[in-house]
Protein backbone atom coordinates (compact mmCIF):
# COMPACT_ATOMS: atom_id res chain seq x y z
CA UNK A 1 4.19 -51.88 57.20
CA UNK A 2 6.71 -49.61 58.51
CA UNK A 3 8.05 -46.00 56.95
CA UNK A 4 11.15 -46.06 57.48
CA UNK A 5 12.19 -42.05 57.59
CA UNK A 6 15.87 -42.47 56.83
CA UNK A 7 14.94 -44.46 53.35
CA UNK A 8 12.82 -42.00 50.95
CA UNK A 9 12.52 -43.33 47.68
CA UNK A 10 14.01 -41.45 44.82
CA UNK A 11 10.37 -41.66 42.65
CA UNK A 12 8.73 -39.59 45.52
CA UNK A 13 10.64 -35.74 44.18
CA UNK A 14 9.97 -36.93 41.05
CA UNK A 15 5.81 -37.84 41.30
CA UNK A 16 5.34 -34.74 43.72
CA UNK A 17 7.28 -32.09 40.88
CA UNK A 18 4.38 -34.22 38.23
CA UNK A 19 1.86 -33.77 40.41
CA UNK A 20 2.76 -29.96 41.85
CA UNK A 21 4.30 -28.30 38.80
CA UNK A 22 0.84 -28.15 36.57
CA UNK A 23 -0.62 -26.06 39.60
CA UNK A 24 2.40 -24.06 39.95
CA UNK A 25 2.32 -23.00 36.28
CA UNK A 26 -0.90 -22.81 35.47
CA UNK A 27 -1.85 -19.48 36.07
CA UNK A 28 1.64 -18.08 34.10
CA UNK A 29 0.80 -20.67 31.17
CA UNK A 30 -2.47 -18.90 30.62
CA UNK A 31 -0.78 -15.43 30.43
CA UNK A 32 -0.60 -14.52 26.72
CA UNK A 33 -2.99 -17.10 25.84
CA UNK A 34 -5.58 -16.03 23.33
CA UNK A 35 -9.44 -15.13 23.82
CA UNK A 36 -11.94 -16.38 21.91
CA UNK A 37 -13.49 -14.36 19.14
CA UNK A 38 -17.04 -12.73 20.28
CA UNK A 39 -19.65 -12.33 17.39
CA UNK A 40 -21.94 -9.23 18.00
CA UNK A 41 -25.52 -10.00 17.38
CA UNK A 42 -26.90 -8.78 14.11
CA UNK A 43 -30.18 -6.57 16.06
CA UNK A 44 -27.93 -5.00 17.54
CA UNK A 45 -25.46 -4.23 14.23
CA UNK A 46 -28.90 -2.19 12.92
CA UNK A 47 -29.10 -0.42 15.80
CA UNK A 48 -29.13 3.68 15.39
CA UNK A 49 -27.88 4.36 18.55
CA UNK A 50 -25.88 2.07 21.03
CA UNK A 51 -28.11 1.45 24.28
CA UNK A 52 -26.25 0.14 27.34
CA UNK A 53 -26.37 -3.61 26.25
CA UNK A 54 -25.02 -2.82 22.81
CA UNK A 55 -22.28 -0.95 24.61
CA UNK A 56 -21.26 -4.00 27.13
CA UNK A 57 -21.47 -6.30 23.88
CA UNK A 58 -19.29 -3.77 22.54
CA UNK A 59 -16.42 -3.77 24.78
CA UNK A 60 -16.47 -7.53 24.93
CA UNK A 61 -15.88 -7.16 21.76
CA UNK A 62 -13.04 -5.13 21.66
CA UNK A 63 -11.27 -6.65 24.28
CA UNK A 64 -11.54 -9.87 22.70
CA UNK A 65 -10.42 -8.89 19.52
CA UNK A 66 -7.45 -7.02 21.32
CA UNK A 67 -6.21 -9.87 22.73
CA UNK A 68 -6.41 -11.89 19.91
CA UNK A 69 -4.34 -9.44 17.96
CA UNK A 70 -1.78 -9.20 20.19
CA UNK A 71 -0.84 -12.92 20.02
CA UNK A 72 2.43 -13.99 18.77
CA UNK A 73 0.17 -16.38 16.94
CA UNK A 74 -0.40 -15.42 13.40
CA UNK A 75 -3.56 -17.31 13.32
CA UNK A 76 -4.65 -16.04 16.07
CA UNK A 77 -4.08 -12.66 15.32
CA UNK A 78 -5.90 -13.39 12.26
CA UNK A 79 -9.12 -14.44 13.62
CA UNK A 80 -8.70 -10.68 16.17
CA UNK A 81 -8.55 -9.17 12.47
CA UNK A 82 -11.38 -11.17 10.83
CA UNK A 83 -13.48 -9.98 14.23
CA UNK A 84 -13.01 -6.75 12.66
CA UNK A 85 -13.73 -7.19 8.89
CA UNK A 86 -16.45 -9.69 9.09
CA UNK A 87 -18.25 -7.60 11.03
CA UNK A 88 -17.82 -4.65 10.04
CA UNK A 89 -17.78 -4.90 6.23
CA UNK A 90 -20.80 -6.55 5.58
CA UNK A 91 -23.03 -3.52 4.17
CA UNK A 92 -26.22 -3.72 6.11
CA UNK A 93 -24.59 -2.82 9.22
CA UNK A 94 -26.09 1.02 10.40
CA UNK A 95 -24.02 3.71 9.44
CA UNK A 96 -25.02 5.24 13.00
CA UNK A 97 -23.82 2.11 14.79
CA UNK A 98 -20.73 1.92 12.81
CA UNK A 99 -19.64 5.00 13.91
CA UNK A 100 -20.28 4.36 17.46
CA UNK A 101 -18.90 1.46 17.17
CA UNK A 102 -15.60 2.62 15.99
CA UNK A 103 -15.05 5.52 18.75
CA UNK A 104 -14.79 2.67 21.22
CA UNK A 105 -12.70 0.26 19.13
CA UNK A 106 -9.73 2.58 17.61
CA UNK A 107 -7.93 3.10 20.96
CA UNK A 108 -7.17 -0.35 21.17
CA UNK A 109 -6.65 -0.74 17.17
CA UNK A 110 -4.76 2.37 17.37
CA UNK A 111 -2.24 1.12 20.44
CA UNK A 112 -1.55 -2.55 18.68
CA UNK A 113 -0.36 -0.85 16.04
CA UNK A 114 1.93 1.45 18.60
CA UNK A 115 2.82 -0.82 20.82
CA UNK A 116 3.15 -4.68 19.15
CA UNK A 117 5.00 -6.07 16.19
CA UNK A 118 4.54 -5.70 12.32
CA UNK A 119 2.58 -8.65 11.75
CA UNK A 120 -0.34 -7.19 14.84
CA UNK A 121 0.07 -3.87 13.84
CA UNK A 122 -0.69 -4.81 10.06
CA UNK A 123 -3.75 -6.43 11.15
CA UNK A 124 -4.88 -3.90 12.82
CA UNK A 125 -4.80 -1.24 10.38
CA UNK A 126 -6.99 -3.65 8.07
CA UNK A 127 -8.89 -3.81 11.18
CA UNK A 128 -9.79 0.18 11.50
CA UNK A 129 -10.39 -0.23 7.14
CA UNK A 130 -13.40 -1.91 7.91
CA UNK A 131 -15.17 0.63 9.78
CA UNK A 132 -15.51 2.85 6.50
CA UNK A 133 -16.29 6.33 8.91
CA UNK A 134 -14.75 9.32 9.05
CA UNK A 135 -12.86 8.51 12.17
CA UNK A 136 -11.39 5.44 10.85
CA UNK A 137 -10.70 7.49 8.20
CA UNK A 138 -8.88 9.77 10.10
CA UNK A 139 -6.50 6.63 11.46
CA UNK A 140 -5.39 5.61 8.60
CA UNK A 141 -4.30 9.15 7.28
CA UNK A 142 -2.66 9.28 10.57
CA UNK A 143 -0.75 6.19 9.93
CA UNK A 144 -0.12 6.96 6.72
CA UNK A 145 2.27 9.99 7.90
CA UNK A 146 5.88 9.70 7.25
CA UNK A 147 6.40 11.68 10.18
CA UNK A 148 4.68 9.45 12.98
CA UNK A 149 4.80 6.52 11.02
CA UNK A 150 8.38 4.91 10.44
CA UNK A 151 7.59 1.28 9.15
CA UNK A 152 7.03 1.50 5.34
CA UNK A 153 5.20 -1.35 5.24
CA UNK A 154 2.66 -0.35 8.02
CA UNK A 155 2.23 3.29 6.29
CA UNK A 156 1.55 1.47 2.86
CA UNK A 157 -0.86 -0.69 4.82
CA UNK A 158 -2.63 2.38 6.10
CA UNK A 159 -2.16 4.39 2.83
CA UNK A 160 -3.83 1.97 0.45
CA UNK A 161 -6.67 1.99 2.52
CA UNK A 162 -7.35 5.57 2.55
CA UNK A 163 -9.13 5.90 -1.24
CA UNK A 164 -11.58 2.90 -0.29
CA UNK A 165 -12.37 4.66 2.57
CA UNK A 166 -12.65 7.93 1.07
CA UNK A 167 -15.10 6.38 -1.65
CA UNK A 168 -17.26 4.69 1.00
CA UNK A 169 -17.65 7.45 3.52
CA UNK A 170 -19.75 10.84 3.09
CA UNK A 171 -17.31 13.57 4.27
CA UNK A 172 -18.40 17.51 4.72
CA UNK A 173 -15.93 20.01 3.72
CA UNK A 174 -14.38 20.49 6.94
CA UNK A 175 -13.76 16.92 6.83
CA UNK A 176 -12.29 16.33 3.30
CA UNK A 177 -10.31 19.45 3.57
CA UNK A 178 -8.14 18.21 6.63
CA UNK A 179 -8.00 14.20 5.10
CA UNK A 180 -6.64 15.80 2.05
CA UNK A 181 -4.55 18.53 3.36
CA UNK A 182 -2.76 15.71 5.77
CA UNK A 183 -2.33 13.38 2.89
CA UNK A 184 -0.82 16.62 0.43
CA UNK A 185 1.84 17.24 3.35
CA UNK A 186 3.18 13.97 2.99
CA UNK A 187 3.82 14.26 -0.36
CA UNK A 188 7.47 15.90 0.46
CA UNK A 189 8.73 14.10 2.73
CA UNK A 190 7.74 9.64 1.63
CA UNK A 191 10.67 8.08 0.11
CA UNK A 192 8.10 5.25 -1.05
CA UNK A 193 6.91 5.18 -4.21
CA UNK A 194 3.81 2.92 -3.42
CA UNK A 195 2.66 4.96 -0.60
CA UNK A 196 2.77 8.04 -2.81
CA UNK A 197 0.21 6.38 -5.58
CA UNK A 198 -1.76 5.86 -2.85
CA UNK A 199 -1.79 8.88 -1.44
CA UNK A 200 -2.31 10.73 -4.85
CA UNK A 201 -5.08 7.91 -5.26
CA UNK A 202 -7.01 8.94 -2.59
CA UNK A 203 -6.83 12.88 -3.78
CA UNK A 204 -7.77 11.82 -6.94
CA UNK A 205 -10.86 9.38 -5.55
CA UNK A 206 -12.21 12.60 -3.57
CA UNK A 207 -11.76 15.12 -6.32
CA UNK A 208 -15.09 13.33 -8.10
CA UNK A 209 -16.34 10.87 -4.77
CA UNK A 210 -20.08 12.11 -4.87
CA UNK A 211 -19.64 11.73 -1.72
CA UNK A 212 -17.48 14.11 -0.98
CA UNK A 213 -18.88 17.83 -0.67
CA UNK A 214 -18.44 20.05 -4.31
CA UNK A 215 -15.75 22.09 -1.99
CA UNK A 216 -14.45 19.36 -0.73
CA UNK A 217 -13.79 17.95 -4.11
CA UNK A 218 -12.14 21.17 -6.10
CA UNK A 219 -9.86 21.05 -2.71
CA UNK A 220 -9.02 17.93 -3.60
CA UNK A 221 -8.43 18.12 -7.29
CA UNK A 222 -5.89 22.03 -6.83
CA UNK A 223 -4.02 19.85 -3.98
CA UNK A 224 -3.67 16.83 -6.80
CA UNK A 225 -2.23 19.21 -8.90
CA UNK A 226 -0.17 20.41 -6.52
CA UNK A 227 1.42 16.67 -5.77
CA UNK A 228 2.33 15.94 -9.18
CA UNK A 229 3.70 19.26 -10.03
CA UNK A 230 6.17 18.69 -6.89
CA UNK A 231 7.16 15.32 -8.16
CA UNK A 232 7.39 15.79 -12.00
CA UNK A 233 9.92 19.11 -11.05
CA UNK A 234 11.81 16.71 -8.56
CA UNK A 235 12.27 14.30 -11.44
CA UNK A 236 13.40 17.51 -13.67
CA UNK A 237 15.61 18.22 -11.23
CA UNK A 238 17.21 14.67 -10.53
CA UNK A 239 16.38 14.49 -6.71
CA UNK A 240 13.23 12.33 -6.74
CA UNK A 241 14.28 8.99 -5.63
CA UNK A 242 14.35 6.49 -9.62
CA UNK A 243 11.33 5.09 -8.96
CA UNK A 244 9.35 8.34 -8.14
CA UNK A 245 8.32 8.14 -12.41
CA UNK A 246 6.55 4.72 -11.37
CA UNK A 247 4.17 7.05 -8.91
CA UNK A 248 3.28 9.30 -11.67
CA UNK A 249 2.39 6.53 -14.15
CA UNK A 250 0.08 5.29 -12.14
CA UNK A 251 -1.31 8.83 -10.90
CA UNK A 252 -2.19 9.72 -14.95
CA UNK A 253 -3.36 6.28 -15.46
CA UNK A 254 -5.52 6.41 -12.93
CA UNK A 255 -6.78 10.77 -13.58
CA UNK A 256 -7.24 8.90 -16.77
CA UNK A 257 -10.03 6.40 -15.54
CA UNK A 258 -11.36 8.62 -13.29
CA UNK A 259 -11.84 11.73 -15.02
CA UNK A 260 -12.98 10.43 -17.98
CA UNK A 261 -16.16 9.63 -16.52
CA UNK A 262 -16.71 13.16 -14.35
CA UNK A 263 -19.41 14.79 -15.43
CA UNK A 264 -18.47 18.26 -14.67
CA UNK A 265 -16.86 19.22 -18.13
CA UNK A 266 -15.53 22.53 -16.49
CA UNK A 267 -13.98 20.39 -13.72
CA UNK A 268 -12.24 18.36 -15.80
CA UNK A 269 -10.81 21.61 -18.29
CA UNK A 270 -9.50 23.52 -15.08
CA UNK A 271 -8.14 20.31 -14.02
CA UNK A 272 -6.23 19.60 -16.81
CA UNK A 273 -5.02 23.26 -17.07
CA UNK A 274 -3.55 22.73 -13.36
CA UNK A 275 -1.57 19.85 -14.91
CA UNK A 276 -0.39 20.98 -18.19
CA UNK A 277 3.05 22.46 -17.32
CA UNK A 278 3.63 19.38 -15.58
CA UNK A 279 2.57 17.08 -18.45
CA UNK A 280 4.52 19.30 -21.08
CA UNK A 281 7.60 18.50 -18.77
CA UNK A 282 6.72 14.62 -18.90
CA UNK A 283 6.81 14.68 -22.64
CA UNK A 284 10.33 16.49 -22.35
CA UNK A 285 11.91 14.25 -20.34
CA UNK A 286 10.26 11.13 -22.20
CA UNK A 287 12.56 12.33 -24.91
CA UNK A 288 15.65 13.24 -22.69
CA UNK A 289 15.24 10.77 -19.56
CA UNK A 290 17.59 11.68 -17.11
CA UNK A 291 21.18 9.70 -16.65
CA UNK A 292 21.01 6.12 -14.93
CA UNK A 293 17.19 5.85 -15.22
CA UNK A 294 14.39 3.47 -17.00
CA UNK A 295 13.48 5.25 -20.24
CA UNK A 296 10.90 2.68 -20.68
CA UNK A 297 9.07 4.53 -17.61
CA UNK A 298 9.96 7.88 -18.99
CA UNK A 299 8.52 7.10 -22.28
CA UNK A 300 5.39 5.39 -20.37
CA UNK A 301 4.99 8.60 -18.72
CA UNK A 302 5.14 11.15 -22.28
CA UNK A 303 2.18 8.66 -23.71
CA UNK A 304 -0.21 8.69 -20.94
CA UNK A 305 0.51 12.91 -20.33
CA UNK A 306 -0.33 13.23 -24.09
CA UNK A 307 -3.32 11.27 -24.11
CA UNK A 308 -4.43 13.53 -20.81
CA UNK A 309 -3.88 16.27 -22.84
CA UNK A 310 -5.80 15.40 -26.14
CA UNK A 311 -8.63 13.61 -24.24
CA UNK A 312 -11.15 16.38 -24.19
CA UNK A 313 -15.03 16.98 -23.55
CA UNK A 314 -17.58 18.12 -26.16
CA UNK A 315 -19.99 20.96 -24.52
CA UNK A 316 -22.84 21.56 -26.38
CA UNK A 317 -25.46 23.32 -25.42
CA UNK A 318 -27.71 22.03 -23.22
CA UNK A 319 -25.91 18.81 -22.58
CA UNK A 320 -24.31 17.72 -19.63
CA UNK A 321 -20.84 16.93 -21.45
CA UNK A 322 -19.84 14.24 -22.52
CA UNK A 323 -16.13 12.98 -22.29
CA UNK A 324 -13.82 12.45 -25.21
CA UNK A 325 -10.86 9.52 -25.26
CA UNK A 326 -13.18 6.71 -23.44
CA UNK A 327 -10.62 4.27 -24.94
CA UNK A 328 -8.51 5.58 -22.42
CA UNK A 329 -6.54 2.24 -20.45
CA UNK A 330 -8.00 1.95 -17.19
CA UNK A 331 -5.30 -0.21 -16.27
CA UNK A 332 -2.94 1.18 -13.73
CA UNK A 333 0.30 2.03 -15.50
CA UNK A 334 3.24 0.31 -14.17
CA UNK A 335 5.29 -2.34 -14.69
């Protein structure tokens, strides 16, 4: 048989572009394509201390997971985020390990949420939830800022994190003074009235968080007072965006709850004390809402401040206290 050289059959371009082309684009296919999850072994989860193994494990970890949740893959990104919260919020994981653990992780949790989309940056911040430590902590107060944070939905993400956090995590006074000082200067400045409940939530879960440090927790509770007195004169005032009344129904609805079973009767009188010129105004403006609003929410607002002011707490002598109003809903109040 002879080639003839002049006479190249059209098929031959064709099968050498089939046969050429997978090599070619191989490598640039595999760019943005998703590692597998990595499991950490559970010896090394009750660890005290991370050794040099538990470290290497460790970043394997964390790189995994950060590619995973930078994938314009939703499922992928979930399975970078379940890395995360499987791990991490099963409760017989070492508190000491945990820690460690989350020093190395939050860089990279912290830059997906800087750097990628809504949908990775959401996971991520219910990634850095399930470390439950006061650094984690500390990154979700930090996203929680109106100031640094500009997506609403990522700063509600963060903020509604914050109280479980708070409630899971023992925090000095040094500690829970600069959580709740950064959460009381937000107060001011979010336009959202979900991400202020939260963020009067999580005052309100450290003011009786056992915890929390005594200090720590009468911090708390004068910078809780502080946040609804701000909010309920804003509403007095008519320039507290209409649904500001929903954050304080669900901030007395939830003192209610809470309070109600402190144990610390002369907590809970200087507390209410702090609050009573702002629940007097409540009860005003239940009876004169201001123009163009819901006077349903208004008049939601002048029930629960009266029942914060009658509940009460019996001190007799010798006893510990015991709190009046029990009946009290403990069912956020909002509709």
């Amino acid at each position: 048989m002879t080639l003839r050289i002049g006479h190249i059959s059209p098929r031959i371009p064709v099968m050498l572009v089939m046969l050429v082309m997978p090599i070619l684009l191989g490598p640039i296919a595999s760019v943005g394509v998703a590692q597998a999850p990595v499991s950490i072994p559970d010896r090394s989860l009750k660890l005290p201390t991370m050794d040099a193994a538990a470290k290497q494990e460790a970043a394997a970890f964390v790189q995994a997971a950060a590619s995973l949740l930078r994938s314009d893959d939703p499922s992928q990104v979930r399975k970078g985020r379940e890395m995360y919260t499987k791990t991490f919020l099963r409760p017989d994981v070492n508190p000491a390990y945990r820690t460690a653990f989350a020093s190395l992780a939050l860089p990279s949790l912290k830059e997906v949420v800087t750097a990628e989309g809504s949908l990775q940056g959401l996971n991520a911040i219910e990634s850095i939830k399930a470390f439950n430590c006061p650094d984690s902590l500390s990154a979700l107060v930090d996203q929680a800022s109106p100031m640094k944070q500009k997506s609403v939905s990522l700063r509600l993400a963060a903020a509604s994190g914050i109280a479980p956090a708070v409630r899971a995590t023992d925090l000095n006074t040094a500690q829970a003074e600069s959580v709740v000082k950064a959460v009381a200067s937000y107060i001011d400045k979010e336009t959202d009235w979900m991400v202020l409940s939260y963020e009067i939530q999580a005052m309100e879960v450290m003011s009786v968080s056992p915890r929390t440090s005594k200090e720590g927790q009468g911090i708390a509770r004068v910078l809780e007072a502080s946040a609804i007195s701000a909010l309920v004169t804003k509403l007095r005032k008519g320039t507290a965006p209409p649904d500001t009344i929903r954050t304080i129904n669900r901030s007395l609805a939830l003192i209610l709850s809470d309070q109600l079973g402190e144990t610390d009767p002369g907590a809970i009188i200087a507390f209410k004390k702090s609050l009573d010129q702002s629940l007097n105004t409540l009860k005003d403006l239940a009876k004169t809402p201001p123009e163009n609003s819901d006077a349903a929410l208004f008049a939601q607002a002048g029930r629960l401040a009266e029942t914060l002011q009658k509940t009460h707490v019996d001190t007799k002598p010798g006893g510990r206290g015991t709190p009046r109003g029990a009946g009290a809903s403990r069912t956020p109040a909002t509709r």
